[in-house]
C-alpha atoms as a PDB file:
ATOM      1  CA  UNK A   1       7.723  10.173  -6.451  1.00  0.00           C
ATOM      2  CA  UNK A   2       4.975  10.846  -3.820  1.00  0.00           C
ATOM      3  CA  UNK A   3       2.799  11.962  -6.923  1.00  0.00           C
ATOM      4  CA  UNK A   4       3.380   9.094  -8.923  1.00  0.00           C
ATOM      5  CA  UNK A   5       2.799   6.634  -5.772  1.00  0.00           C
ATOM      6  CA  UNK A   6      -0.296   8.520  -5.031  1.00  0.00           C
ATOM      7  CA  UNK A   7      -1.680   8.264  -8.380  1.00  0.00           C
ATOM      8  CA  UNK A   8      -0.740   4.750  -9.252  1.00  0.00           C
ATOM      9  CA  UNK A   9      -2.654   3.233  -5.932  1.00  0.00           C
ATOM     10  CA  UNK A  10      -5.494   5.454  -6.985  1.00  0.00           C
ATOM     11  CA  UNK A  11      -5.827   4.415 -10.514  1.00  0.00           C
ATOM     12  CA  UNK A  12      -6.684   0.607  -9.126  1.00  0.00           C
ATOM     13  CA  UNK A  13     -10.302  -0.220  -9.279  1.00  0.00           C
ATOM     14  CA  UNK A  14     -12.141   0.244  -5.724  1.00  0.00           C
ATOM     15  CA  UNK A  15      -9.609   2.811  -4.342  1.00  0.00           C
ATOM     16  CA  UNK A  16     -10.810   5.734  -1.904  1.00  0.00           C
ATOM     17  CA  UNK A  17      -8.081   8.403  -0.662  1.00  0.00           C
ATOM     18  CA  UNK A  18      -9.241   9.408   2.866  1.00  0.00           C
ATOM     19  CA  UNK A  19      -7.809  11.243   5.910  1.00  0.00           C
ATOM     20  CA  UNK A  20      -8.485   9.373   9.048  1.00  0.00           C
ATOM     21  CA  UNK A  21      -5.391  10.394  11.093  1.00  0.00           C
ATOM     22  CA  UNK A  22      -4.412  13.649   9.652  1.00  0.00           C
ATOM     23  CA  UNK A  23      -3.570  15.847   6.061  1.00  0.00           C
ATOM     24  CA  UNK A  24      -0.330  14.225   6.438  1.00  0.00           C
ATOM     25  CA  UNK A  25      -0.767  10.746   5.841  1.00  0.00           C
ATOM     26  CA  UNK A  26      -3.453   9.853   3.255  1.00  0.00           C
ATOM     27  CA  UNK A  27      -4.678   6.617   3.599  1.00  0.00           C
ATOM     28  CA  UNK A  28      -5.645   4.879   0.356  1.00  0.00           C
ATOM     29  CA  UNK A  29      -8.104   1.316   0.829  1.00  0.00           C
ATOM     30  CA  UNK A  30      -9.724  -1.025  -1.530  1.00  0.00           C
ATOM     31  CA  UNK A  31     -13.299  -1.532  -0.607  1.00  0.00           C
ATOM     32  CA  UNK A  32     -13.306   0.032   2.354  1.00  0.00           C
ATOM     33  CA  UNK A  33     -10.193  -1.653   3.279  1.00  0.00           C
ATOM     34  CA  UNK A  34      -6.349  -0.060   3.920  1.00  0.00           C
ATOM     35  CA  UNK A  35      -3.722  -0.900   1.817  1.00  0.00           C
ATOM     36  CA  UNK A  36      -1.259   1.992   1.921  1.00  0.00           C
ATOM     37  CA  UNK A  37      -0.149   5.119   3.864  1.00  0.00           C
ATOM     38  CA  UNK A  38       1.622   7.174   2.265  1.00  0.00           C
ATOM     39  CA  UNK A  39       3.860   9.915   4.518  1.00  0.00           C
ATOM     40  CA  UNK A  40       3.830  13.355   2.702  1.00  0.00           C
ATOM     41  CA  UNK A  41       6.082  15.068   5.368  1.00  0.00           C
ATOM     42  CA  UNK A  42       9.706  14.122   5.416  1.00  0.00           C
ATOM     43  CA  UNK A  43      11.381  11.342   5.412  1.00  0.00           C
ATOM     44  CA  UNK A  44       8.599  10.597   2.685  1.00  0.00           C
ATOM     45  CA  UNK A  45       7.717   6.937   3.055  1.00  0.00           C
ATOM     46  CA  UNK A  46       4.840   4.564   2.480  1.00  0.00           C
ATOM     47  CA  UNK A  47       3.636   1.541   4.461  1.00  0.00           C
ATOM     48  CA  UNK A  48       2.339  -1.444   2.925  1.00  0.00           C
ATOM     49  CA  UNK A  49       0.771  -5.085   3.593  1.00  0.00           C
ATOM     50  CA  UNK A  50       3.053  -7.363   2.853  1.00  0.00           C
ATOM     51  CA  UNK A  51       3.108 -11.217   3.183  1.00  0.00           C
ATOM     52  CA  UNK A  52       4.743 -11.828   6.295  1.00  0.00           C
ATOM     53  CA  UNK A  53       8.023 -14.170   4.824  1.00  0.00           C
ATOM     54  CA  UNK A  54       8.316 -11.707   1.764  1.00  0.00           C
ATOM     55  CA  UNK A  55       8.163  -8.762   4.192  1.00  0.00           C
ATOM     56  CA  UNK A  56      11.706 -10.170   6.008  1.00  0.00           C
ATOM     57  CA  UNK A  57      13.215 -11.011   2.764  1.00  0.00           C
ATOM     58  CA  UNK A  58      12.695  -7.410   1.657  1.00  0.00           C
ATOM     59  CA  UNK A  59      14.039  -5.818   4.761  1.00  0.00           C
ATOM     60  CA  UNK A  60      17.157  -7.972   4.622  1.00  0.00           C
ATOM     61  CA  UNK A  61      17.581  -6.995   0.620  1.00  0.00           C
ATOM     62  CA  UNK A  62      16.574  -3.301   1.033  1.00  0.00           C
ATOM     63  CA  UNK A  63      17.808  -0.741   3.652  1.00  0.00           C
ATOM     64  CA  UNK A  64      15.137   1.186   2.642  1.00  0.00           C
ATOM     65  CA  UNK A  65      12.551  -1.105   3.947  1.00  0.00           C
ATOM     66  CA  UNK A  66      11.902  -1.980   7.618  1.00  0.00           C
ATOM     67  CA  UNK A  67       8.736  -2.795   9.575  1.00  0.00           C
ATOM     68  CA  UNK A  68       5.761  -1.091   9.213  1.00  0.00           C
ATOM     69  CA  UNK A  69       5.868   2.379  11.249  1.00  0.00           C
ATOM     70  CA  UNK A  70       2.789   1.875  13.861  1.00  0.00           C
ATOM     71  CA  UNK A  71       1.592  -0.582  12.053  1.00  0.00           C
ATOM     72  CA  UNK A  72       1.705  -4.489  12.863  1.00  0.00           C
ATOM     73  CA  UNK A  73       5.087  -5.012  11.965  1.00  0.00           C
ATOM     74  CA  UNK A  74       4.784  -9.316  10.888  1.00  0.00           C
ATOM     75  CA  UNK A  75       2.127  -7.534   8.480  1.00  0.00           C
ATOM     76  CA  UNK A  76       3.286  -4.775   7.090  1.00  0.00           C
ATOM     77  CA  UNK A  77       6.963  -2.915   5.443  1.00  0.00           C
ATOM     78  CA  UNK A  78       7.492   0.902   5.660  1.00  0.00           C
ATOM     79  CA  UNK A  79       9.323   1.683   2.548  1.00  0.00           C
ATOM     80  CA  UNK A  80      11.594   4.897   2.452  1.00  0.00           C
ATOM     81  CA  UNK A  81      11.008   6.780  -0.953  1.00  0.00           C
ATOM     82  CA  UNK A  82      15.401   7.660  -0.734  1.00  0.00           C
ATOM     83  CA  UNK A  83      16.179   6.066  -3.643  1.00  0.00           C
ATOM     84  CA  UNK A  84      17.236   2.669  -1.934  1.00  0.00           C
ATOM     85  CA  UNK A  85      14.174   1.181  -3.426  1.00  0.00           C
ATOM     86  CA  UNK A  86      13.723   0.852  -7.236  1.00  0.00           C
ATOM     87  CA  UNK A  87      10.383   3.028  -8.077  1.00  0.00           C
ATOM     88  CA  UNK A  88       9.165  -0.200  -9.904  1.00  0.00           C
ATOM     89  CA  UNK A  89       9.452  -2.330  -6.491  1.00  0.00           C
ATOM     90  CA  UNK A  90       7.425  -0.009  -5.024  1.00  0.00           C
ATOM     91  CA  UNK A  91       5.031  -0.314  -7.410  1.00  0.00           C
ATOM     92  CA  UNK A  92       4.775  -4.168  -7.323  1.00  0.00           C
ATOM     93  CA  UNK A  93       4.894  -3.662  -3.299  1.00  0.00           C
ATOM     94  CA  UNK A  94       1.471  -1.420  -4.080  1.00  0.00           C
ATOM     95  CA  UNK A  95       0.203  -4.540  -6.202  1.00  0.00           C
ATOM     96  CA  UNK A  96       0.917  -7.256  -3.731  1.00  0.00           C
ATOM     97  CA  UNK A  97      -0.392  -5.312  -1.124  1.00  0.00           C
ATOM     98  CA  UNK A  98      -3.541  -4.076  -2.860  1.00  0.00           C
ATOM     99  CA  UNK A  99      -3.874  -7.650  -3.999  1.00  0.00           C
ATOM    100  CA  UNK A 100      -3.500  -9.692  -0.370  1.00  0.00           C
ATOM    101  CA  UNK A 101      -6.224  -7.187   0.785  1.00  0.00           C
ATOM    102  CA  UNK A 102      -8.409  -8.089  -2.014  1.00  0.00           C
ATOM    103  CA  UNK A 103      -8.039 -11.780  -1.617  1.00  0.00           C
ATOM    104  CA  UNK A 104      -9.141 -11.173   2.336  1.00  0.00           C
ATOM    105  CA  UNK A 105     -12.150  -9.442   1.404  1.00  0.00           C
ATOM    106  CA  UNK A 106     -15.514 -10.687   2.132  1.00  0.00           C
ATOM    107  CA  UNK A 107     -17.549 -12.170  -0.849  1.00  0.00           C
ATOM    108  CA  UNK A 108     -19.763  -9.415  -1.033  1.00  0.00           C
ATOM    109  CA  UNK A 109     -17.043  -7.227  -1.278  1.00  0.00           C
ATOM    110  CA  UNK A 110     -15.820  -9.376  -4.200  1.00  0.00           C
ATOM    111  CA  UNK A 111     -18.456  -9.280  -6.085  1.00  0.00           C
ATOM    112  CA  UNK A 112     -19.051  -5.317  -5.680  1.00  0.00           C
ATOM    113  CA  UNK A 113     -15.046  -4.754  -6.471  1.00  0.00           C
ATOM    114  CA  UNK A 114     -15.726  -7.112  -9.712  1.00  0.00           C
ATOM    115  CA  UNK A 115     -18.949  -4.992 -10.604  1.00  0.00           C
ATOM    116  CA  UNK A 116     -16.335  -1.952 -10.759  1.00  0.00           C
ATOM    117  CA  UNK A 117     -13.588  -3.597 -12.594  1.00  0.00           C
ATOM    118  CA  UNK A 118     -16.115  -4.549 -14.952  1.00  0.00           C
ATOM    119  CA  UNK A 119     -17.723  -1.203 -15.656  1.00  0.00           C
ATOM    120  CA  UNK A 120     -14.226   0.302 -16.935  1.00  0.00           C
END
């Protein structure tokens, strides 16, 4: 799964991979921006934005999702890659968060992002 999670939030237009904490948790941002961290040592988890009243709704529906690990926990779920999540709520999880970063971009950023998205 950590493949296919990997690959999926790299495939979206304006997506960088980097290493700013260490080779264990790959960091993946839009424009410059973090969406996801992804945990490649066990338990195998990723974090994600997440609007704030969606981000309690999933907690309480999931056991496999609770606040962000050291991140700002109104902003962002950890989800557990156990099985307790569907792989295709993950995926939308990516989306939503990919997509609330995009929105909060600045217009520059916008217009660079749409440049890319055009291009392909």
């Amino acid at each position: 799964m950590l493949e296919e999670i990997r690959n999926y939030c790299l495939a979206k237009p304006g997506v960088e991979e980097t290493l700013p904490f260490d080779e264990d948790s790959p960091v993946y941002k839009v424009m410059g921006k973090m969406f996801a961290i992804i945990s490649v040592t066990p338990p195998h988890c990723i974090s994600l934005k997440c609007d704030p009243e969606r981000a309690v709704e999933l907690r309480e529906e999931y056991e496999g999702i609770t606040p962000g690990y050291h991140m700002n926990k109104v902003h962002w779920n950890t989800v557990q890659f156990d099985g307790s999540v569907p792989v295709r709520l993950v995926n939308d999880l990516v989306d939503h968060s990919y997509e609330l970063v995009v929105a909060a971009l600045p217009k520059k950023l916008k217009e660079e992002l749409q440049r890319l998205k055009d291009e392909e």
